[in-house]
N, C-alpha and C. Protein backbone atom coordinates (compact mmCIF):
# COMPACT_ATOMS: atom_id res chain seq x y z
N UNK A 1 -0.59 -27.68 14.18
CA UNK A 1 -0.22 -26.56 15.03
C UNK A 1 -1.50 -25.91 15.57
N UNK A 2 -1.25 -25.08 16.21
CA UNK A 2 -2.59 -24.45 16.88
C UNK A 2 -2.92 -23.47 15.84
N UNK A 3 -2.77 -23.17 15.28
CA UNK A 3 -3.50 -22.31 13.99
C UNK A 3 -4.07 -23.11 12.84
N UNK A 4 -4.76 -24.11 12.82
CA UNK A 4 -5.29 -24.84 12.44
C UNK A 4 -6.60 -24.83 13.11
N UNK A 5 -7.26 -24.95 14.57
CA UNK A 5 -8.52 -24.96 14.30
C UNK A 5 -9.26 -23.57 14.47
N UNK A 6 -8.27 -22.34 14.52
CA UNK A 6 -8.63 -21.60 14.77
C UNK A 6 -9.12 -20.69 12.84
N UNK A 7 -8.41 -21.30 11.88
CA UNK A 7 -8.39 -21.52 11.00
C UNK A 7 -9.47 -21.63 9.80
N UNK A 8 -10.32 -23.09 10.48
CA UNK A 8 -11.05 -24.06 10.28
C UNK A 8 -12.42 -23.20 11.08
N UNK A 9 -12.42 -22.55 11.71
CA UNK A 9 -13.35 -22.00 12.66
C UNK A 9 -14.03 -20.71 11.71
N UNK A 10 -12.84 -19.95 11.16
CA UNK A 10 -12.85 -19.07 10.65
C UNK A 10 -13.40 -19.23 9.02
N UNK A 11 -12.76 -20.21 8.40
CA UNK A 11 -13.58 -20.73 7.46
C UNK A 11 -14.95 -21.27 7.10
N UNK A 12 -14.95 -21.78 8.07
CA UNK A 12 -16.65 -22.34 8.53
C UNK A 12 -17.68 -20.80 8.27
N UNK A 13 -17.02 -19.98 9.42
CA UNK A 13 -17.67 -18.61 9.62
C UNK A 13 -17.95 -18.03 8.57
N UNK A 14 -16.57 -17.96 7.62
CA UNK A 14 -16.97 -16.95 6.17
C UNK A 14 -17.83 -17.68 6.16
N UNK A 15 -17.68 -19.17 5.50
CA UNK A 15 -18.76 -19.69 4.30
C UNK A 15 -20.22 -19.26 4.87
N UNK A 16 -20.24 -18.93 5.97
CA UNK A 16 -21.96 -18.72 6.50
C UNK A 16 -22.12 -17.56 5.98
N UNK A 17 -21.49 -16.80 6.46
CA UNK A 17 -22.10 -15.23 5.61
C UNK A 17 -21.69 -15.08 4.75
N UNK A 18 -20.70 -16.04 3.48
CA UNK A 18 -20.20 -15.76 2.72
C UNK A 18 -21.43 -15.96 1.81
N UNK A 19 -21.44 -14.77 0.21
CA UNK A 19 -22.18 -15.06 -0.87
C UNK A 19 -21.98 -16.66 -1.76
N UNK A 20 -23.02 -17.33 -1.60
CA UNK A 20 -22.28 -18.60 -2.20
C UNK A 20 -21.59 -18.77 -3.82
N UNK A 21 -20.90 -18.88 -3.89
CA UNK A 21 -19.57 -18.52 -5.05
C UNK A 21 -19.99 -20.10 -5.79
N UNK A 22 -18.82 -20.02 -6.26
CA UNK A 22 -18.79 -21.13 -7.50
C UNK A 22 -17.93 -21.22 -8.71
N UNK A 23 -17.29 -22.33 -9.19
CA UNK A 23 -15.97 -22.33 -10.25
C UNK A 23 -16.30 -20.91 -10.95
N UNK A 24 -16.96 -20.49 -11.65
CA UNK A 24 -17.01 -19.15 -12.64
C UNK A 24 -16.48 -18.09 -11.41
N UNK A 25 -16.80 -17.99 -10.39
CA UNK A 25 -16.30 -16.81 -9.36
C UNK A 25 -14.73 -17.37 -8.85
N UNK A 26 -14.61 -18.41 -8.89
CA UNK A 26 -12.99 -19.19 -8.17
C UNK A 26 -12.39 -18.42 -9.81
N UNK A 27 -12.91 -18.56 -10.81
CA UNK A 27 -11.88 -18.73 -12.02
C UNK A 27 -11.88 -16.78 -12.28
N UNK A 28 -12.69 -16.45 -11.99
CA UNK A 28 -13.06 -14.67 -12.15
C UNK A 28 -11.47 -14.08 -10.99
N UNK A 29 -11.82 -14.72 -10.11
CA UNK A 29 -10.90 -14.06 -8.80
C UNK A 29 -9.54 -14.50 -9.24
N UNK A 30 -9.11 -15.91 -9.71
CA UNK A 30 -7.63 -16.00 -10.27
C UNK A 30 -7.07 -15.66 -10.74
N UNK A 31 -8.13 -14.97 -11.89
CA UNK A 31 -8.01 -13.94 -12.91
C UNK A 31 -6.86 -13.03 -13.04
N UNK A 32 -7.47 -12.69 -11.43
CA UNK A 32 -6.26 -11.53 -10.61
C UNK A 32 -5.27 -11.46 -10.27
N UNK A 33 -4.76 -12.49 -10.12
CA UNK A 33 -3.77 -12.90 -9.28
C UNK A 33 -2.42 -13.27 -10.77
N UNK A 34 -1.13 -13.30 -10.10
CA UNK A 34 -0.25 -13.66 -11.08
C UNK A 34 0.31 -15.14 -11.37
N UNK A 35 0.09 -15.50 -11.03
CA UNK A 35 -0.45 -17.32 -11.06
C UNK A 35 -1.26 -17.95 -11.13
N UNK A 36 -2.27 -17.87 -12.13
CA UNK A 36 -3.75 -18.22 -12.49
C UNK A 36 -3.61 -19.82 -12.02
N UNK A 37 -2.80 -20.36 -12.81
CA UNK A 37 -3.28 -21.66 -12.64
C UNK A 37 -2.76 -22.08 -11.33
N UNK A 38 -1.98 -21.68 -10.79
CA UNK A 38 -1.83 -21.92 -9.44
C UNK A 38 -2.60 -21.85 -8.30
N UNK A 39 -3.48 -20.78 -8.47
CA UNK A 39 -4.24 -20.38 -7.75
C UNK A 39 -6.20 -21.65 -7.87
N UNK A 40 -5.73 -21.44 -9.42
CA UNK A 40 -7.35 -22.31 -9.82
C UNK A 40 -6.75 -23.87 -8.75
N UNK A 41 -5.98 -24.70 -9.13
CA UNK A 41 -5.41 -25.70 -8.44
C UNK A 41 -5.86 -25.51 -6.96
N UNK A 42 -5.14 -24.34 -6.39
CA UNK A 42 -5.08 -24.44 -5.12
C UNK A 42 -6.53 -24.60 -4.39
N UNK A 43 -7.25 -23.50 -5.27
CA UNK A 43 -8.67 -23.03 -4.96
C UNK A 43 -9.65 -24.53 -5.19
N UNK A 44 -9.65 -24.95 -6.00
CA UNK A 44 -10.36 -26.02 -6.37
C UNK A 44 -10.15 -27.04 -5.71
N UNK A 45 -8.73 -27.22 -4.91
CA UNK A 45 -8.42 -28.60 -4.47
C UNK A 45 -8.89 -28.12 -2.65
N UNK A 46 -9.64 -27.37 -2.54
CA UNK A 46 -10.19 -26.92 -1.17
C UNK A 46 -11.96 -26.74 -1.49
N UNK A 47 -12.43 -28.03 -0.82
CA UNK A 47 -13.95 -28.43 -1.37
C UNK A 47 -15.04 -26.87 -0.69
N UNK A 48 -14.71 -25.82 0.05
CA UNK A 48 -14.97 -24.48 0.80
C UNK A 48 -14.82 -23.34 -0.09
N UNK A 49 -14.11 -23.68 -0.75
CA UNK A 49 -13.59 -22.50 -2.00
C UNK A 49 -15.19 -22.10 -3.01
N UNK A 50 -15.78 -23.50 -2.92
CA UNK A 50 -17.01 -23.61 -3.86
C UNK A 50 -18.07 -22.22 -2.97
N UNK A 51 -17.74 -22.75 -2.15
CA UNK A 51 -19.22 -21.47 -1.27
C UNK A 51 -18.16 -20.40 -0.87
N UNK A 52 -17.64 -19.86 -1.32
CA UNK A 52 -16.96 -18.73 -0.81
C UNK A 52 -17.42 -17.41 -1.86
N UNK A 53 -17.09 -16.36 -1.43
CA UNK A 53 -16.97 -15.21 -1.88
C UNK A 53 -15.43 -14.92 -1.95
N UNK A 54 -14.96 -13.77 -2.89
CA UNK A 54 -13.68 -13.64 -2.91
C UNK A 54 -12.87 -13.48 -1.58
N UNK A 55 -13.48 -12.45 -0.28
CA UNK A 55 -12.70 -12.87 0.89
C UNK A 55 -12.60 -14.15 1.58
N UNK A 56 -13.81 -15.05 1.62
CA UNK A 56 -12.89 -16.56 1.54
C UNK A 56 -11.98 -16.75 0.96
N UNK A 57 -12.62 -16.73 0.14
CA UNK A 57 -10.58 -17.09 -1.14
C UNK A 57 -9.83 -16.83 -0.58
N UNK A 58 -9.69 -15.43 -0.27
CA UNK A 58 -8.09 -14.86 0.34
C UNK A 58 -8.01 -15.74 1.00
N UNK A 59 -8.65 -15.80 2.20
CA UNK A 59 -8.50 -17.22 3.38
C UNK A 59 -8.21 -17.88 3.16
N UNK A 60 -8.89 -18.46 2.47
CA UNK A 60 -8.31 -19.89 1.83
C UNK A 60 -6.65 -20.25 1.52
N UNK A 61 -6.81 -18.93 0.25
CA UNK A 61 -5.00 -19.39 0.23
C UNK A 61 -4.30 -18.44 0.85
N UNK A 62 -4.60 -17.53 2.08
CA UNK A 62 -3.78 -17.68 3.53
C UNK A 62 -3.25 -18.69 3.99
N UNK A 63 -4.30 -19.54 4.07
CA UNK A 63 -4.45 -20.88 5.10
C UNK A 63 -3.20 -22.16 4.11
N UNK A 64 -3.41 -22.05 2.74
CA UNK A 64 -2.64 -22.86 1.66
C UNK A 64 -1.55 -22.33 1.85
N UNK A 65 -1.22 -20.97 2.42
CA UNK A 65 0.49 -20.51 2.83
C UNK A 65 1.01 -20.70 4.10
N UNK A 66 0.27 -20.58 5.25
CA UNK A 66 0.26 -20.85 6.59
C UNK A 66 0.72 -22.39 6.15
N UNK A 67 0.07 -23.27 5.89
CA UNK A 67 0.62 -24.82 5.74
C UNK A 67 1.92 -24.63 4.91
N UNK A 68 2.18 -24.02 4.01
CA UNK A 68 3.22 -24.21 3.09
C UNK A 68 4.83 -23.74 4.41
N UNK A 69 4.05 -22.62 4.83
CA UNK A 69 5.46 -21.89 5.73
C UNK A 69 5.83 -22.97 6.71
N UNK A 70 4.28 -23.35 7.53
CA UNK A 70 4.51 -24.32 8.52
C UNK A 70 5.45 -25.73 8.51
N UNK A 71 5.13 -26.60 7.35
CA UNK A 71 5.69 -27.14 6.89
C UNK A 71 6.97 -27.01 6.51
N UNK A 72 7.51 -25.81 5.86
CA UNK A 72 8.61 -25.38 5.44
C UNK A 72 9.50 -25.37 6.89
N UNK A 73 9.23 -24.89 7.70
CA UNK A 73 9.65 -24.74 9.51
C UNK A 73 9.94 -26.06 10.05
N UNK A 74 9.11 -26.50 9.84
CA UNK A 74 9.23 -28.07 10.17
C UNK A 74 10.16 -29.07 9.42
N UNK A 75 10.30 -29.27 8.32
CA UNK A 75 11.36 -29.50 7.19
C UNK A 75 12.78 -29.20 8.07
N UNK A 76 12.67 -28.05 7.79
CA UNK A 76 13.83 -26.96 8.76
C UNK A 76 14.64 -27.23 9.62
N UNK A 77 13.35 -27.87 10.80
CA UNK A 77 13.74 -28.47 11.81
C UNK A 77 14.13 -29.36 11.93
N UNK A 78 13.87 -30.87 11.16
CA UNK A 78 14.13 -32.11 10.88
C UNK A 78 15.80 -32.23 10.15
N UNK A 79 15.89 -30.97 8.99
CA UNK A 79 17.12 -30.71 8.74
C UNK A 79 18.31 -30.42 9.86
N UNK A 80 18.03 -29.58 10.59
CA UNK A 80 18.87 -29.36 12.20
C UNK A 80 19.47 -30.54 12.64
N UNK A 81 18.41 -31.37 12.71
CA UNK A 81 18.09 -32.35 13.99
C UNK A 81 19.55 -33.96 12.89
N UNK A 82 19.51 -33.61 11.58
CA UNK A 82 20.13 -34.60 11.04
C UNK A 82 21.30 -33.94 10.59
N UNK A 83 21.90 -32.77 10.93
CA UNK A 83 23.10 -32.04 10.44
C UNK A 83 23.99 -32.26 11.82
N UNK A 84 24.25 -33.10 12.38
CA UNK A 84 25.16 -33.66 13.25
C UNK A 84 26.41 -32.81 13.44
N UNK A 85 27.89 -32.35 12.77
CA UNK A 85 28.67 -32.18 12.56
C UNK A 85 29.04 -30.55 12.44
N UNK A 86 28.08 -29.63 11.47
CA UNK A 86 28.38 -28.44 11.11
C UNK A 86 27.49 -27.33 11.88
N UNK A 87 28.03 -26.66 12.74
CA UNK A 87 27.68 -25.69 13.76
C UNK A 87 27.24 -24.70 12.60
N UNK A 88 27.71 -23.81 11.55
CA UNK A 88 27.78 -23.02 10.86
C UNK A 88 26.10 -23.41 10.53
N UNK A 89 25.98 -24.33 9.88
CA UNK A 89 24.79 -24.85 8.89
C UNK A 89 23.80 -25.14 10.04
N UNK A 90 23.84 -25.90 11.16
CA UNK A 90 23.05 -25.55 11.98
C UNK A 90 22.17 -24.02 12.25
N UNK A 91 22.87 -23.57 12.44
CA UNK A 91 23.12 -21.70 12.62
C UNK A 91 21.99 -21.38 11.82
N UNK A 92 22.14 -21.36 10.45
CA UNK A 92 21.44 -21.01 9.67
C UNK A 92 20.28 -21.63 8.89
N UNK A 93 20.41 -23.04 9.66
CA UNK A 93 18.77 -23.73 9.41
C UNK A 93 18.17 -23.37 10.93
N UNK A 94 18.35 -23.11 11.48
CA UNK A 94 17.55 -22.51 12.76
C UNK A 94 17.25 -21.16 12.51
N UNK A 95 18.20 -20.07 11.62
CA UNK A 95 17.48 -18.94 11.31
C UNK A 95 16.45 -19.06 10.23
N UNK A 96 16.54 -19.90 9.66
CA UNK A 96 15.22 -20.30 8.53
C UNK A 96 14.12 -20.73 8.97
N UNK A 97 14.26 -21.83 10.01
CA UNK A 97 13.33 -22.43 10.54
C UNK A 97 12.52 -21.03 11.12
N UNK A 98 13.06 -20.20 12.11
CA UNK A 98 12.82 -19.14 12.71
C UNK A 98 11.86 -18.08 11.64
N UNK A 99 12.30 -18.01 10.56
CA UNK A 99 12.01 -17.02 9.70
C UNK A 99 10.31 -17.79 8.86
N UNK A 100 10.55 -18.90 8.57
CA UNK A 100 9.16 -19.43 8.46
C UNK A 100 8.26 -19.80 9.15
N UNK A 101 8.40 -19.92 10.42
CA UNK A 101 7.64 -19.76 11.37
C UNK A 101 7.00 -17.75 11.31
N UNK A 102 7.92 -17.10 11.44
CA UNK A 102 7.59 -15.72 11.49
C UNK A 102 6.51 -15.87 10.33
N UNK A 103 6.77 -15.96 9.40
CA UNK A 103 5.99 -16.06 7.87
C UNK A 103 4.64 -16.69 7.90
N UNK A 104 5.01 -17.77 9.10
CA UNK A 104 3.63 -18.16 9.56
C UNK A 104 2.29 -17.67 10.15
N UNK A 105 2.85 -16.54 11.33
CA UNK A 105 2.75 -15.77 12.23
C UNK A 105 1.76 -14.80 11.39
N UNK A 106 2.70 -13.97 10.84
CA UNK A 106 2.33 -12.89 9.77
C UNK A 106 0.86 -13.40 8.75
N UNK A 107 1.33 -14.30 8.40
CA UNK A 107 -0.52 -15.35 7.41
C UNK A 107 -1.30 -15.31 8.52
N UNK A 108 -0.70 -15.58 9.88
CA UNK A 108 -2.00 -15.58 10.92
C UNK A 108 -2.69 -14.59 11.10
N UNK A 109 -2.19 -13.57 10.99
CA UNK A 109 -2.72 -12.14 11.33
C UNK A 109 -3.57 -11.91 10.17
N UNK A 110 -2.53 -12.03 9.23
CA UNK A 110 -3.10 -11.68 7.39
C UNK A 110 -5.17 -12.48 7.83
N UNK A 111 -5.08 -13.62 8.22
CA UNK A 111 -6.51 -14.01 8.40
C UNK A 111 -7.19 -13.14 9.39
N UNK A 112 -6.77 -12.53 10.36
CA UNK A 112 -7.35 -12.18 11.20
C UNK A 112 -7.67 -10.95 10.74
N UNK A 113 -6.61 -10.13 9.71
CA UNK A 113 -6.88 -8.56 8.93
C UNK A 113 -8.45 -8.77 8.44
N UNK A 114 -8.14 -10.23 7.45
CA UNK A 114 -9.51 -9.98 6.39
C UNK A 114 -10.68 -10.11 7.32
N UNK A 115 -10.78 -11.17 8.04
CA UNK A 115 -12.12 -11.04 8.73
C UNK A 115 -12.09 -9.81 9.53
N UNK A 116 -11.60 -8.61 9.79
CA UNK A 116 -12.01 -7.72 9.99
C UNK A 116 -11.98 -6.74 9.19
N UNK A 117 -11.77 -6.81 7.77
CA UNK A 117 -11.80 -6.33 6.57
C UNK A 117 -10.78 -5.05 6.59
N UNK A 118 -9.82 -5.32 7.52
CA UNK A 118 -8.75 -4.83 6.99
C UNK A 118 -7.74 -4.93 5.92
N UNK A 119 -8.18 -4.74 5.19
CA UNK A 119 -7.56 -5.45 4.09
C UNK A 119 -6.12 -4.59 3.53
N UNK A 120 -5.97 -3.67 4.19
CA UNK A 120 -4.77 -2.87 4.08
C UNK A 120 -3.45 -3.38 4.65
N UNK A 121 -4.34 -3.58 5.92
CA UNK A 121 -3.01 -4.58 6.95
C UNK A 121 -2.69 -6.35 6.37
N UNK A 122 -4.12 -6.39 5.82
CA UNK A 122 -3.43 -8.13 5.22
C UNK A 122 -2.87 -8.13 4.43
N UNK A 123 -3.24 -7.27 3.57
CA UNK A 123 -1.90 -6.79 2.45
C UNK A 123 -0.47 -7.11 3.35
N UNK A 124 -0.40 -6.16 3.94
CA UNK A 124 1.18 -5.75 4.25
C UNK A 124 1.43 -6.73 5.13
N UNK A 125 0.53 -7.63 5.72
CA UNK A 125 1.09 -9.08 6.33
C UNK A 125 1.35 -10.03 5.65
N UNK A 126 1.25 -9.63 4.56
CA UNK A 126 1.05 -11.49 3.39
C UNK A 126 2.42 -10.63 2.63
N UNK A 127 2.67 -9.42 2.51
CA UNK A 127 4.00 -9.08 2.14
C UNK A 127 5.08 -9.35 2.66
N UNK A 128 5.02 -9.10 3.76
CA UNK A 128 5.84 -9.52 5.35
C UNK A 128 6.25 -10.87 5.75
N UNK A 129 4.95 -12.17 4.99
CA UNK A 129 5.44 -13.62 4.94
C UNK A 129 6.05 -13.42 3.79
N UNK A 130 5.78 -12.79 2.61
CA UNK A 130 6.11 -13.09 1.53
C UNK A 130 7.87 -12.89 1.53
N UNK A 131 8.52 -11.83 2.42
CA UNK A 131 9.77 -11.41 2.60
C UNK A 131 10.60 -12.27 3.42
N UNK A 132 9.89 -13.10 4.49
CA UNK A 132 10.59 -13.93 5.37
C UNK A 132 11.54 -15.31 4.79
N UNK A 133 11.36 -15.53 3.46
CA UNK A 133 11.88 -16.14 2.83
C UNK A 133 13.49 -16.07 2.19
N UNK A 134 13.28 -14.24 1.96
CA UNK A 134 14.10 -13.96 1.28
C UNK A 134 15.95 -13.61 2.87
N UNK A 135 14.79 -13.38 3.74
CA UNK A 135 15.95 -13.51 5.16
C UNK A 135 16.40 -14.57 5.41
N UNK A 136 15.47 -15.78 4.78
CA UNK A 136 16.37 -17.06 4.85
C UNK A 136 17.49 -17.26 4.07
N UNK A 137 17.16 -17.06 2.43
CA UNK A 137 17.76 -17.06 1.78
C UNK A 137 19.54 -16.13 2.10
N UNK A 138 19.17 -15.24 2.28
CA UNK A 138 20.29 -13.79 2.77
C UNK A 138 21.37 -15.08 3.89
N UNK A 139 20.70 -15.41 5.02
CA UNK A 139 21.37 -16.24 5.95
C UNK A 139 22.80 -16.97 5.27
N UNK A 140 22.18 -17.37 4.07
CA UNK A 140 23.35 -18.52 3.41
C UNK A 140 24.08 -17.93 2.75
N UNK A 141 23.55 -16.50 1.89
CA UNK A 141 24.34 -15.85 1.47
C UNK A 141 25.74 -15.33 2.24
N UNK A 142 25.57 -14.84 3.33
CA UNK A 142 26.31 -14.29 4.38
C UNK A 142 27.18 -15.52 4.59
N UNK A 143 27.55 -16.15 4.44
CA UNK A 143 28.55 -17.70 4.71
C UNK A 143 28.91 -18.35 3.38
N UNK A 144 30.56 -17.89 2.86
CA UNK A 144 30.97 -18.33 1.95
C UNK A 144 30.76 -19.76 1.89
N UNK A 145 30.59 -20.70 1.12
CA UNK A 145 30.96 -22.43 1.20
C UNK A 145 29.70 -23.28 1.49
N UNK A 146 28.73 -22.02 1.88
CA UNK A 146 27.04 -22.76 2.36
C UNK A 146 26.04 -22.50 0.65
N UNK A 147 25.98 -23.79 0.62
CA UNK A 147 25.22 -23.83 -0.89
C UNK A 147 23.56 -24.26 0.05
N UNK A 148 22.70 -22.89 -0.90
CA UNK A 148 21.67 -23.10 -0.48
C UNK A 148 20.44 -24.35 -1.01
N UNK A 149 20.20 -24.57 0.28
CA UNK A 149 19.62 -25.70 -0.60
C UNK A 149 18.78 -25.92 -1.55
N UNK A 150 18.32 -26.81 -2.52
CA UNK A 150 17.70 -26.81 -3.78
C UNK A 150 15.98 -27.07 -2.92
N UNK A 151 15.65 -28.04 -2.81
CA UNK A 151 14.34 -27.76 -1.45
C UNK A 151 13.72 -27.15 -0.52
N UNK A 152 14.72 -26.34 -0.49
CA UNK A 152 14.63 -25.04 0.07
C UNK A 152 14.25 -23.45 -0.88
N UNK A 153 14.61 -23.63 -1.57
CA UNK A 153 15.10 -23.07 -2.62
C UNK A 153 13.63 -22.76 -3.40
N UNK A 154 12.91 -24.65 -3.55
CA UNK A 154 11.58 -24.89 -4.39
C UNK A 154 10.40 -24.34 -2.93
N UNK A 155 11.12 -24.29 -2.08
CA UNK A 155 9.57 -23.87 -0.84
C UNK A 155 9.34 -22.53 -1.03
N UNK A 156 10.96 -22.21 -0.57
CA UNK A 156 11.06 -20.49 -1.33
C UNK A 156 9.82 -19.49 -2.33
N UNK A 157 10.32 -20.66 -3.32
CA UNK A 157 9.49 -20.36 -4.65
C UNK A 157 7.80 -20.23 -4.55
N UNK A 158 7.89 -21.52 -4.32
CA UNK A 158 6.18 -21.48 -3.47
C UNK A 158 5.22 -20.76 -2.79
N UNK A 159 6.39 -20.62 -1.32
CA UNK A 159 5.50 -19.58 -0.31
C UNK A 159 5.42 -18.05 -1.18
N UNK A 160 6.30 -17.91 -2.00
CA UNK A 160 6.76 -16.52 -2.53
C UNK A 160 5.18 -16.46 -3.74
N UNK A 161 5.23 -17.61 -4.50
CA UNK A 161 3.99 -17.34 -5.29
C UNK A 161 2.76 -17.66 -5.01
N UNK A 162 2.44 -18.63 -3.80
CA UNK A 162 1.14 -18.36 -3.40
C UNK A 162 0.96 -16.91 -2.19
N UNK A 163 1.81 -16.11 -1.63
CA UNK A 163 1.53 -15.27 -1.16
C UNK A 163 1.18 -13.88 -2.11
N UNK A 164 1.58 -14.33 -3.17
CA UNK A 164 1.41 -12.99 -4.85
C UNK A 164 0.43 -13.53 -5.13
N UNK A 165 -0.32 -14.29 -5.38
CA UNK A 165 -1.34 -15.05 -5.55
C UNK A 165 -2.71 -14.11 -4.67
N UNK A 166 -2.43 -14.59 -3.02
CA UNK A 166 -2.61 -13.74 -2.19
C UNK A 166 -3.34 -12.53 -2.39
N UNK A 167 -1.84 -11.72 -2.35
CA UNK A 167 -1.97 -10.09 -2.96
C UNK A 167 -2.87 -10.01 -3.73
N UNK A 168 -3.05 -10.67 -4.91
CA UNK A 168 -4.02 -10.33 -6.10
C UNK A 168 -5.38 -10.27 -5.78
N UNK A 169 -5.88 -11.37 -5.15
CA UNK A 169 -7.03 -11.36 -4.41
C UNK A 169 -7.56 -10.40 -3.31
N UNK A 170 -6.49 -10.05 -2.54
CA UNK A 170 -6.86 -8.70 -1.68
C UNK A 170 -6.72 -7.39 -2.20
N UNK A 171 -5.95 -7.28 -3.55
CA UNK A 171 -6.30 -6.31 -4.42
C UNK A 171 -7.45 -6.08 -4.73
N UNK A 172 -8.10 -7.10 -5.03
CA UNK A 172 -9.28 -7.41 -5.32
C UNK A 172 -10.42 -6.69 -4.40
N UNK A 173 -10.09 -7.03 -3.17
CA UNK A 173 -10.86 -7.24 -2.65
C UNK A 173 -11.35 -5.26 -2.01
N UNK A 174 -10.34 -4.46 -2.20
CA UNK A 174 -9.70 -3.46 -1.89
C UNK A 174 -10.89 -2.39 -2.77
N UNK A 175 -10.57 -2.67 -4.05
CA UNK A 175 -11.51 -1.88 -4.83
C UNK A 175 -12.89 -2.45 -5.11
């Protein structure tokens, strides 16, 4: 998607002025967060994480949610495109699709908060993806006979704990 090299641009950028970091600072900053090991995983399996300072990080797993939502949208869409028959269920994988894309949107900004060290507003944008999930979820609720899906269900879970993940780090970053 187009938020990818704009992304990649931005990452590059921290790491230049970023303080060069290292596993003891990746494992200090997870610390924070409510998914330690989720976060060490995520952080470690991004070879940039090593030269970062804690506002990389955030970036970083911005960018690890931006793919997660994106993906999730896309999924979404592929689901649509093979539900042939049920208008109803259509309906409401297009409001999902819709809603993780938004979620996407919102991580975009969330990057654009920290590099201007707003870190008040990335907060409340990485909250804002973090909620777009739960409007998906609501969608199926609202339609007796629509069982939500279980893959859906596990992305849910995901975008929901790497965006708390997130939070912890811009807590961080705050005080």
């Amino acid at each position: 998607m187009g938020t990818t090299p704009f992304l990649s641009f931005l990452l590059v950028s921290l790491s230049i002025v970023s303080v060069t970091g290292d596993a003891g600072l990746i494992q200090k900053t997870c610390k924070t967060t409510k998914y330690y090991d989720l976060c060490m995983s995520a952080l470690k399996s991004e070879p940039t994480s090593l030269k970062s300072d804690p506002k990389g990080l955030a970036v970083i797993m911005v960018g690890i949610g931006m793919r997660n939502a994106t993906a999730t949208s896309t999924f979404l869409s592929s689901q649509l495109l093979s539900t042939t028959n049920d208008a109803l269920m259509k309906k409401v994988l297009k409001e999902c699709a819709d809603k993780y894309s938004y979620a996407t949107d919102s991580l975009q900004t969330a990057v654009q908060d920290l590099a201007m060290d707003s870190f008040d507003y990335a907060y409340l944008d990485v909250m804002a993806a973090m909620d777009y999930p739960n409007a998906c979820h609501n969608a199926f609720k609202r339609y007796q006979g629509l069982a939500y899906p279980p893959e859906l269900a596990r992305r849910e879970d995901a975008l929901k704990r790497i965006c708390d993940d997130v939070l912890g780090i811009v807590n961080l970053l705050v005080w």
